[in-house]
Every structure is written in C-alpha cells, then in structure tokens.
Protein backbone atom coordinates (compact mmCIF):
# COMPACT_ATOMS: atom_id res chain seq x y z
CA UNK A 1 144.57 140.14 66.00
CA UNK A 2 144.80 136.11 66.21
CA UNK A 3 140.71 136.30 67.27
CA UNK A 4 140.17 138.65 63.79
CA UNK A 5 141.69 136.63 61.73
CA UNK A 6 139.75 133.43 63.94
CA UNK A 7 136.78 135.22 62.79
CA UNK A 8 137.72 135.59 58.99
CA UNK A 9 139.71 139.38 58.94
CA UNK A 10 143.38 139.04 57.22
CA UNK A 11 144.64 141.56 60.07
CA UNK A 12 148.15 141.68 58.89
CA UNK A 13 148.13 137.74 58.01
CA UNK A 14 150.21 138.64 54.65
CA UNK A 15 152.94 140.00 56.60
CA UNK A 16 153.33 136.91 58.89
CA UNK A 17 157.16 135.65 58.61
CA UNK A 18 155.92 132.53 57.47
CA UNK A 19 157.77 130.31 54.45
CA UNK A 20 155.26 130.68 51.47
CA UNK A 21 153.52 127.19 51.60
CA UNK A 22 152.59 127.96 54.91
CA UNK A 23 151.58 131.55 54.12
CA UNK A 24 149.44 130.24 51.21
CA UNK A 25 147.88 128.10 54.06
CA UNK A 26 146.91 130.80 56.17
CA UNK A 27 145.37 133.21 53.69
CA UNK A 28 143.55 130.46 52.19
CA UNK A 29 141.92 129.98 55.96
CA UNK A 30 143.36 126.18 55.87
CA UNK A 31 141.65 124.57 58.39
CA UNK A 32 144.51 124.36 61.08
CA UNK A 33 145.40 127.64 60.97
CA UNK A 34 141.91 128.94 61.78
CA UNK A 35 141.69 126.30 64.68
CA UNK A 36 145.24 128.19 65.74
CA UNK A 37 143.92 131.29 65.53
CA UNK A 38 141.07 130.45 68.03
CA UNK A 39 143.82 128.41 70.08
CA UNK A 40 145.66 131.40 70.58
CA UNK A 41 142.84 133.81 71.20
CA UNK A 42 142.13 131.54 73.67
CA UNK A 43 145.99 131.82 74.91
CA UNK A 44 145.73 135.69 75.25
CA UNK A 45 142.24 135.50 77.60
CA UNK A 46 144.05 133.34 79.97
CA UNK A 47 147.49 135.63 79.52
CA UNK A 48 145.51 138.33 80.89
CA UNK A 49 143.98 136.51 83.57
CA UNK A 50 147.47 135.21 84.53
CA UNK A 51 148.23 139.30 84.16
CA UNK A 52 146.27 140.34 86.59
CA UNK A 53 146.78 138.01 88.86
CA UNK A 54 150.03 138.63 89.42
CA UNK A 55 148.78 142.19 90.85
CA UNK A 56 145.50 141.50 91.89
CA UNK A 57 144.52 140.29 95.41
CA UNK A 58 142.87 137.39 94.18
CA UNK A 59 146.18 136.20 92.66
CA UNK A 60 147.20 135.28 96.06
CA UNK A 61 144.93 132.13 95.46
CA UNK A 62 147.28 130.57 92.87
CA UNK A 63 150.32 128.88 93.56
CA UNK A 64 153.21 131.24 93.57
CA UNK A 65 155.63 129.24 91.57
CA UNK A 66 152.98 128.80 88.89
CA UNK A 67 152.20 132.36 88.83
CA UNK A 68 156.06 132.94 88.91
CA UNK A 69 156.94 130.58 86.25
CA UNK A 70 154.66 131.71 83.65
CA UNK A 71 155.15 135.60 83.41
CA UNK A 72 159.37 134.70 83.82
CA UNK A 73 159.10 131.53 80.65
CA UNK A 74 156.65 134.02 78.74
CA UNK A 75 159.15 136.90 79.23
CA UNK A 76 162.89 134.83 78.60
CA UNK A 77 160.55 133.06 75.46
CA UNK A 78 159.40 136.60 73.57
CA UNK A 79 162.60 138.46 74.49
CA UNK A 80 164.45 135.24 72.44
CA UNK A 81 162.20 135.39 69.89
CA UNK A 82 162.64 139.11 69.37
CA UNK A 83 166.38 139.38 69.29
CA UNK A 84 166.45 136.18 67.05
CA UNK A 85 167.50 133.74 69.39
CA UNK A 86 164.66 131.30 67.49
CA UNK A 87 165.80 132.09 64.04
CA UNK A 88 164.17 135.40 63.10
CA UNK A 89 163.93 138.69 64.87
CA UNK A 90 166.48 141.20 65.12
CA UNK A 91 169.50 139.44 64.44
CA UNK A 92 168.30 137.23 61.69
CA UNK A 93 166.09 139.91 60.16
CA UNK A 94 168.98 142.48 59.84
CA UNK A 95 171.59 139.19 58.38
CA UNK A 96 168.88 138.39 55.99
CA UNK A 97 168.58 142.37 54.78
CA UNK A 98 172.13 143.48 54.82
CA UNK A 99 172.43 139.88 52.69
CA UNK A 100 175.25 138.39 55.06
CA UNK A 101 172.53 135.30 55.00
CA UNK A 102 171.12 134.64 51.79
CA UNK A 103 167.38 134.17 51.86
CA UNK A 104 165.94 131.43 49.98
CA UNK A 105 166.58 132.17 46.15
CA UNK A 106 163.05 130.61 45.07
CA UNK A 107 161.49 133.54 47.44
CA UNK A 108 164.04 136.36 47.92
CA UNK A 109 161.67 138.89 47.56
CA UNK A 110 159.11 137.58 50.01
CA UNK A 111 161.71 136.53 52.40
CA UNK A 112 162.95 140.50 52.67
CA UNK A 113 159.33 141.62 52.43
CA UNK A 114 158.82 140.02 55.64
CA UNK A 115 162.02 140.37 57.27
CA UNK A 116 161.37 144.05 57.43
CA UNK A 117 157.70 144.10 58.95
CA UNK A 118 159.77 141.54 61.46
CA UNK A 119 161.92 143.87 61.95
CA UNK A 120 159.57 147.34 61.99
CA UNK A 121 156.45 145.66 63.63
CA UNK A 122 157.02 142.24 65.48
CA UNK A 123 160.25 141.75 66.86
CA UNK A 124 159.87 145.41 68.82
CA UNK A 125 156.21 143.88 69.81
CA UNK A 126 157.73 140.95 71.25
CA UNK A 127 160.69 142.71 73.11
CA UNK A 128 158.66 145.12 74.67
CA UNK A 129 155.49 142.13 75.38
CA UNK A 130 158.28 139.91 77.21
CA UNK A 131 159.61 142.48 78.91
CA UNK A 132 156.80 143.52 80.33
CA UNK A 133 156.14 139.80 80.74
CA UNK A 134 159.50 139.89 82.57
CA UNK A 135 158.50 142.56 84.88
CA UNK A 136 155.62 141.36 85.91
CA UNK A 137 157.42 137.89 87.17
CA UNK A 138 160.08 140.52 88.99
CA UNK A 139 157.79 142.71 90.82
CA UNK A 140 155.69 139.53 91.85
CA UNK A 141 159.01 137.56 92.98
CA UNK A 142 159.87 141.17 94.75
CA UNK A 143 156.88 141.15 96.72
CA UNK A 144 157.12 137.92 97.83
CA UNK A 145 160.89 138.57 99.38
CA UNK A 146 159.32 141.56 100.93
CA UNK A 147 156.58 139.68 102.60
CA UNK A 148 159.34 137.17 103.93
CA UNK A 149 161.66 139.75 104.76
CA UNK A 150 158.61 141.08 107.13
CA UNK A 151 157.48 138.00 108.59
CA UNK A 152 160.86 137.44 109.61
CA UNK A 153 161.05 140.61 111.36
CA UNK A 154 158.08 140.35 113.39
C-alpha cells in the first residue's frame, strides 16, 4: 500500500488515523510523506527478506541474535500498537467511540471516522502482522534450543 501511494495512488490514505494537519499533508503528496512512503516500501522489501530468513537455509548466514531481535521487537512493537499500548488501537479506538475519551472537539467527526477503520481495518492488521512477527522469532529461537539440545547429546 505504502509503495501505491509512493507512486501517487491514495490506497486508503484518507482513512489513515492521522490528526487533520497531517492528513491534509499526506493527501496533498507533501513532500515528506511521499519520501516516507518510499522509506517504508523500502522497510517491507527488507521485512521480507528478514522473513525468510528466519526459515530459509541461507538465514543461517546472519547473526542469530540479529535475526532474533528483529522478528521478536517487530512482533512486541505491532502487537502494542494494535491493542493501544501507543495511543490508538483497540483500547483507545473503543474509549474514543463509546465517548469515555472525548476526541478533539475541533474534529470530532474525523476523529470517530478514523477510530473505526482503526478499529475494523488496522489494529486487527497489526495484531495478527506482529503476531506472526512473534512467531516467527519463536520458532527460530525454538530451533536453535533444539540444535543445542542435540549437540549436547552427541
């Protein structure tokens, strides 16, 4: 989506829980946000490098504690930002619609507008992203133990 929008699509840029001078910013294809865009198209080509390496045989060629560390601070970081740990997701997108927090008066429509496709579309992307971020740093940290766990035996 981030490589669309790079490229001049407004792939779901209107629904990004952004405040509205920022939002203005990005559907106005301000300068920084398109360099952003690219940035994090970028991002995703190496996430799925790092992806596959943690189950590919060539993997074994990067340093385990990198290739540990990344899927494990990807996964803790997106399962946060999903359950609202970071100030939106599921927690702060259901306060803002049931109204126990007030969202900002000068853009209380907006504000709900967007807490919902939080809620519907992103948060639930980023929960099930870091956990499969998670998983990957698991099953990679469990084969390692298993590879000790044999060495030691023989």
């Amino acid at each position: 989506m981030k490589l669309a929008q790079a490229l001049g699509a407004n792939a779901l840029a209107d629904k990004d829980p952004l405040p509205p001078e920022l939002r203005e910013r990005l559907l106005a294809r301000d300068p920084l946000f398109v360099a952003s865009h690219w940035a994090l198209a970028v991002a995703a080509v190496v996430g799925v490098i790092v992806a596959l390496a943690t189950v590919r045989p060539w993997g074994a060629a990067v340093p385990r504690r990198l290739l540990l560390a990344i899927p494990w601070t990807l996964g803790i970081f997106m399962i946060a930002r999903s359950i609202g740990v970071l100030g939106f997701g599921f927690v702060g997108d259901t306060l803002l619609l049931t109204g126990v927090r007030p969202p900002p008066v000068e853009h209380a429509a907006l504000a709900r507008d967007l807490a919902r496709w939080d809620l519907l579309l992103w948060s639930p992307f980023f929960l099930l992203w870091g956990a499969c971020w998670t998983m990957a740093g698991w099953r990679l940290g469990g084969r390692g133990l298993a590879r000790r766990q044999q060495a030691e035996r023989r």
